[in-house]
N, C-alpha and C. Protein backbone atom coordinates (compact mmCIF):
# COMPACT_ATOMS: atom_id res chain seq x y z
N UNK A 1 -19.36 34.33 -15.15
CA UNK A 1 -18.26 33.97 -14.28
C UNK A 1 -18.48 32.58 -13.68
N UNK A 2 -19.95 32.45 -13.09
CA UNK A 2 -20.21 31.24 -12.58
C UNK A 2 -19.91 29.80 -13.55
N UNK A 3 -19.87 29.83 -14.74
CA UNK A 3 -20.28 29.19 -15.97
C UNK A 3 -18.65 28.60 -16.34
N UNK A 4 -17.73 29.84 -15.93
CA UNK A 4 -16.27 28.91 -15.79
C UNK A 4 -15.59 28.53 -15.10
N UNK A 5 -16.31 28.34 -14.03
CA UNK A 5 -15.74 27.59 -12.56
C UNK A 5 -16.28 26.23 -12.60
N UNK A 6 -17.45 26.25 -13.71
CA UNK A 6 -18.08 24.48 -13.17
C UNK A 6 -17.45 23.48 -14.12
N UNK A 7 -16.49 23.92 -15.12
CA UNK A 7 -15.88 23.06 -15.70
C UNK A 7 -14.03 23.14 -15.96
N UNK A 8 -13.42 23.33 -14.95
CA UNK A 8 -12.31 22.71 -14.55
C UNK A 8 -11.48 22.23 -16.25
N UNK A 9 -10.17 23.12 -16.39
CA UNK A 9 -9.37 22.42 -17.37
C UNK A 9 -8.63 21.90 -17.45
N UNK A 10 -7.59 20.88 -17.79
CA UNK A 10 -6.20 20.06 -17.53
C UNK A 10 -5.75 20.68 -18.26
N UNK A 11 -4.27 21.09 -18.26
CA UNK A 11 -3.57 22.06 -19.23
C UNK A 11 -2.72 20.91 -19.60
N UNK A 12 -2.25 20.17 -18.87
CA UNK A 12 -1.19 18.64 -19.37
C UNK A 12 -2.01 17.54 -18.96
N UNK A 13 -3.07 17.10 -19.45
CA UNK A 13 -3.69 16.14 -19.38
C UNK A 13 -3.06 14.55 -19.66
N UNK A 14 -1.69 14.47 -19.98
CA UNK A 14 -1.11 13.39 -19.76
C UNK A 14 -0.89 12.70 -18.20
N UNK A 15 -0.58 13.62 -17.67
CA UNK A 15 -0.29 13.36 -15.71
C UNK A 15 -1.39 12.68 -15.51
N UNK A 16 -2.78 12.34 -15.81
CA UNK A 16 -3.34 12.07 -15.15
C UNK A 16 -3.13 10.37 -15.50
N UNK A 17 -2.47 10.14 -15.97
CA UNK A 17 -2.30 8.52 -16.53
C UNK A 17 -1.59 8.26 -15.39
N UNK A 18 -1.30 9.06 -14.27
CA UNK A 18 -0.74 8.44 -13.09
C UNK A 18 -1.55 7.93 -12.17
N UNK A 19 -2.57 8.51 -12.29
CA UNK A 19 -3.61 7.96 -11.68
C UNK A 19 -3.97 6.10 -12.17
N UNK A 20 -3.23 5.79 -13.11
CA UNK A 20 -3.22 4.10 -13.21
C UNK A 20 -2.63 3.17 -12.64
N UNK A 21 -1.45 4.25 -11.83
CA UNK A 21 -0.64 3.46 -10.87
C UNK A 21 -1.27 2.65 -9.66
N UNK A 22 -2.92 3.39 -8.78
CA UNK A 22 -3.20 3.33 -7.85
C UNK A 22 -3.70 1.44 -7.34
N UNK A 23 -4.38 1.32 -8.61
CA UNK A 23 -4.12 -0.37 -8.69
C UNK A 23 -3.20 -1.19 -8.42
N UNK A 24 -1.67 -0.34 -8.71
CA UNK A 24 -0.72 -1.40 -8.96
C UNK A 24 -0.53 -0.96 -7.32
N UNK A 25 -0.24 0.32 -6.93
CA UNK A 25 -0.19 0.39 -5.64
C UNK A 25 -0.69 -0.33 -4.50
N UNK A 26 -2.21 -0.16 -4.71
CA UNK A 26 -2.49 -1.21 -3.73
C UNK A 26 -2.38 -2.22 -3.84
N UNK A 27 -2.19 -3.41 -4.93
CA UNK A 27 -1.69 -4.51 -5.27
C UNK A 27 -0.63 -4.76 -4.25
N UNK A 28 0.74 -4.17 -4.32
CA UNK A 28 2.00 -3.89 -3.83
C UNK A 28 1.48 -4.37 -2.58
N UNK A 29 1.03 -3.51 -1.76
CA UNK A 29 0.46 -2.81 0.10
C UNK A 29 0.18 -4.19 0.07
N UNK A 30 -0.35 -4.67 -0.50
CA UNK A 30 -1.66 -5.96 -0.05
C UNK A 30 -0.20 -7.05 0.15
N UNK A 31 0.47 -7.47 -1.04
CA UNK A 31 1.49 -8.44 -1.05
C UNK A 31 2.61 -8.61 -0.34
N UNK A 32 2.71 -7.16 0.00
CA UNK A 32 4.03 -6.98 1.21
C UNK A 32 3.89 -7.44 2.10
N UNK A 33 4.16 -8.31 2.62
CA UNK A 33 4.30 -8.85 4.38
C UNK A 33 4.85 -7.93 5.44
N UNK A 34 4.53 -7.88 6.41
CA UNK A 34 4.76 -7.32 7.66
C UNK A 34 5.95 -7.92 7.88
N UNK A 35 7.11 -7.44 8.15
CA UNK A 35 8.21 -7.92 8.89
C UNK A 35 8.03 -8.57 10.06
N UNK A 36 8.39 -10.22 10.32
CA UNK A 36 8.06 -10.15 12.12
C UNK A 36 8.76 -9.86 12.31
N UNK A 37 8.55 -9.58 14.10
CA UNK A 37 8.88 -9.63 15.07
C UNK A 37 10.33 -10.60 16.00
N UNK A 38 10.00 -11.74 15.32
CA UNK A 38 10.83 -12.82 15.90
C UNK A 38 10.57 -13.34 16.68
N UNK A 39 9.44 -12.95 17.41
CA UNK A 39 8.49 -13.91 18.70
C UNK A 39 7.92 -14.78 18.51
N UNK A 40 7.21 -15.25 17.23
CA UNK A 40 5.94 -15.86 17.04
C UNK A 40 6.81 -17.33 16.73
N UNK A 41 8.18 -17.32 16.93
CA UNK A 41 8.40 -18.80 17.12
C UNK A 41 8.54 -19.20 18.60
N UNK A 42 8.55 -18.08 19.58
CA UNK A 42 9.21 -18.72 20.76
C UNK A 42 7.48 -18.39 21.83
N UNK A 43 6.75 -17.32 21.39
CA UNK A 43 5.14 -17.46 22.17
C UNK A 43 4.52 -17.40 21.27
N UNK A 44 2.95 -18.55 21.85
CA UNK A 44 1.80 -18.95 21.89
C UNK A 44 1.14 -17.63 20.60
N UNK A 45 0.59 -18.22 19.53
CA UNK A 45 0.31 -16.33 18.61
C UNK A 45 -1.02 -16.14 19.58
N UNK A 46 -1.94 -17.07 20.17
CA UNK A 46 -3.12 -16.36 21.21
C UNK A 46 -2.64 -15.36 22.59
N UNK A 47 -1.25 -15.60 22.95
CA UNK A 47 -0.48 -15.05 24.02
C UNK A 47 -0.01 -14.05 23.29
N UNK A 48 0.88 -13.86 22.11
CA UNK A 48 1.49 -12.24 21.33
C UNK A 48 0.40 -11.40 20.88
N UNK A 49 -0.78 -12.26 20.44
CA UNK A 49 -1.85 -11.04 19.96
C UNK A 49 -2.28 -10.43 21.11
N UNK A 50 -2.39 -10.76 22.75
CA UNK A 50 -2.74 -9.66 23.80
C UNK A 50 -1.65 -9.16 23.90
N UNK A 51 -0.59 -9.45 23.68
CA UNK A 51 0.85 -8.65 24.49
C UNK A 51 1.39 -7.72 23.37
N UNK A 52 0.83 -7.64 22.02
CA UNK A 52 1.46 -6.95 21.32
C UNK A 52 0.71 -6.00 20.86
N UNK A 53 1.02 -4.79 20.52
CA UNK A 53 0.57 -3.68 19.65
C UNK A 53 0.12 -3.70 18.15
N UNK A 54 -0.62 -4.27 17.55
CA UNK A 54 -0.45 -5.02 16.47
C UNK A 54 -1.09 -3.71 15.36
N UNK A 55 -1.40 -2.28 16.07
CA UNK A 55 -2.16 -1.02 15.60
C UNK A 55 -2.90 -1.48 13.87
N UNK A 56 -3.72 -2.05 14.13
CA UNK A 56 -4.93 -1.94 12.97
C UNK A 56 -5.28 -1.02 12.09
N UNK A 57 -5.41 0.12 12.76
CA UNK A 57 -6.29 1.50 12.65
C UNK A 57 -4.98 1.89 12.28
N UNK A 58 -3.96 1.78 12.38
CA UNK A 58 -2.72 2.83 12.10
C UNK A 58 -2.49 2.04 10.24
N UNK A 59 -2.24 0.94 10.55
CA UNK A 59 -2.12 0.20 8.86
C UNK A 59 -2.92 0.32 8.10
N UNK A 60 -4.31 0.70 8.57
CA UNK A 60 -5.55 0.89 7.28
C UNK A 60 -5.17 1.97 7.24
N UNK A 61 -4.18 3.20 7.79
CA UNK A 61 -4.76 4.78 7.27
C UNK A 61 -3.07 4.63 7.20
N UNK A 62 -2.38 3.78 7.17
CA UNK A 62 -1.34 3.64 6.47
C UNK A 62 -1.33 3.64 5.04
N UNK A 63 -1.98 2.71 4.62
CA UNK A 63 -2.54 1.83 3.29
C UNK A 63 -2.95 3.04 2.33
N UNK A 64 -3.51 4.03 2.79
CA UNK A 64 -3.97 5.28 2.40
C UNK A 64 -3.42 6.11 1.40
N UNK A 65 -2.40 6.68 2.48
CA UNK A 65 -1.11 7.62 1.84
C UNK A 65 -0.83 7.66 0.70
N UNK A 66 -0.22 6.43 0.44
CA UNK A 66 0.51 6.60 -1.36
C UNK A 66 -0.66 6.50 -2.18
N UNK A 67 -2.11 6.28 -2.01
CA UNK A 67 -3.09 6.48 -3.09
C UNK A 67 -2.98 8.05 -2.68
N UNK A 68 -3.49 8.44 -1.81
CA UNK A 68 -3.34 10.03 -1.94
C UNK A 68 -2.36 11.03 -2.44
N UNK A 69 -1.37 10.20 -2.53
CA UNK A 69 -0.16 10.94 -2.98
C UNK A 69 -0.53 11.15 -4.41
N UNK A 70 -0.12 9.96 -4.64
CA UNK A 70 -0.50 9.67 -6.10
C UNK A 70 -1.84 10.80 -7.02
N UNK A 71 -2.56 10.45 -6.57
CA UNK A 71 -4.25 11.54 -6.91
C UNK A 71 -3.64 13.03 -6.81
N UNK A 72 -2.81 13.79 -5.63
CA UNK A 72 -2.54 15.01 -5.26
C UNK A 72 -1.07 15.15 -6.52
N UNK A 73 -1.04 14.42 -6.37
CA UNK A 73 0.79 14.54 -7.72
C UNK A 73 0.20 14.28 -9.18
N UNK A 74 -0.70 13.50 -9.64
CA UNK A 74 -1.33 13.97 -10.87
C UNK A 74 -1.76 14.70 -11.21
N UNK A 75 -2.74 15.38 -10.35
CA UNK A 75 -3.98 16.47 -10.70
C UNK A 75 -2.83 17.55 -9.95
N UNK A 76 -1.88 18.09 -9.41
CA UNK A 76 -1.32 19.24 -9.34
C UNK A 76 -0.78 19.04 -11.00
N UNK A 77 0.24 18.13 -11.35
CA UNK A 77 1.07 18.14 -12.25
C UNK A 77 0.35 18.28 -13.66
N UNK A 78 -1.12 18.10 -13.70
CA UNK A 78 -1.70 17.99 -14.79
C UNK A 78 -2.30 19.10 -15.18
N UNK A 79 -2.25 20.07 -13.97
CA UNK A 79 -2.48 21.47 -14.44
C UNK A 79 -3.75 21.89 -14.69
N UNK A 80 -4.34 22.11 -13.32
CA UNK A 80 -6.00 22.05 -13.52
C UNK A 80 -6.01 24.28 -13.75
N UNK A 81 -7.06 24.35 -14.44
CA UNK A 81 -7.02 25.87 -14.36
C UNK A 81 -8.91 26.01 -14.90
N UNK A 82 -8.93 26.62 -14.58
CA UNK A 82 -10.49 27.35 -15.17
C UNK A 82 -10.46 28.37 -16.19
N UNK A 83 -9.60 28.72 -16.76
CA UNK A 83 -9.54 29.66 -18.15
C UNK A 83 -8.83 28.47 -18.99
N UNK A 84 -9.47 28.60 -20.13
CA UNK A 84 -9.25 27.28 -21.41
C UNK A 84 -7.79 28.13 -21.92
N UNK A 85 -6.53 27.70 -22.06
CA UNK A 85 -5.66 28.24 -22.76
C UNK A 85 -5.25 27.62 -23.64
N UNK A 86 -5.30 27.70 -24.99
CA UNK A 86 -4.61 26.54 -26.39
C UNK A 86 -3.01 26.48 -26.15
């Protein structure tokens, strides 16, 4: 029993070619610009970076998501099972 749990089967082993997207994904994240604001022509950017919320920590675990998506939507769709079926 133990012996067919340690090797995991793809029943549609094509899905996982989605997993090639994740490159292009973060590519994307990286090139997208942040929308401004519209301030940074009229205050000082050393004066908007204290006065603004600029959440760091929220955009790196932003950045996240669609790789995870991606990984959780291949490997469901690719049909992992532990009994080999032809």
């Amino acid at each position: 029993m133990m012996e067919n749990l340690a090797h995991p089967v793809f029943l549609r082993p094509g899905w996982l070619l989605l997993l090639l997207l994740i490159p292009l994904i973060l590519l994307l994240r990286r090139r997208i610009k942040e929308p401004s604001s519209g301030w940074e022509g009229l205050i000082p950017r050393a004066v908007l970076r204290h006065s603004t919320d600029t959440g760091e920590n929220q955009k790196q675990r932003g950045a996240l998501w669609p790789v995870l998506l991606v990984v959780l939507l291949a490997v469901a769709l690719a049909g992992p099972s532990w009994r080999y079926a032809p």
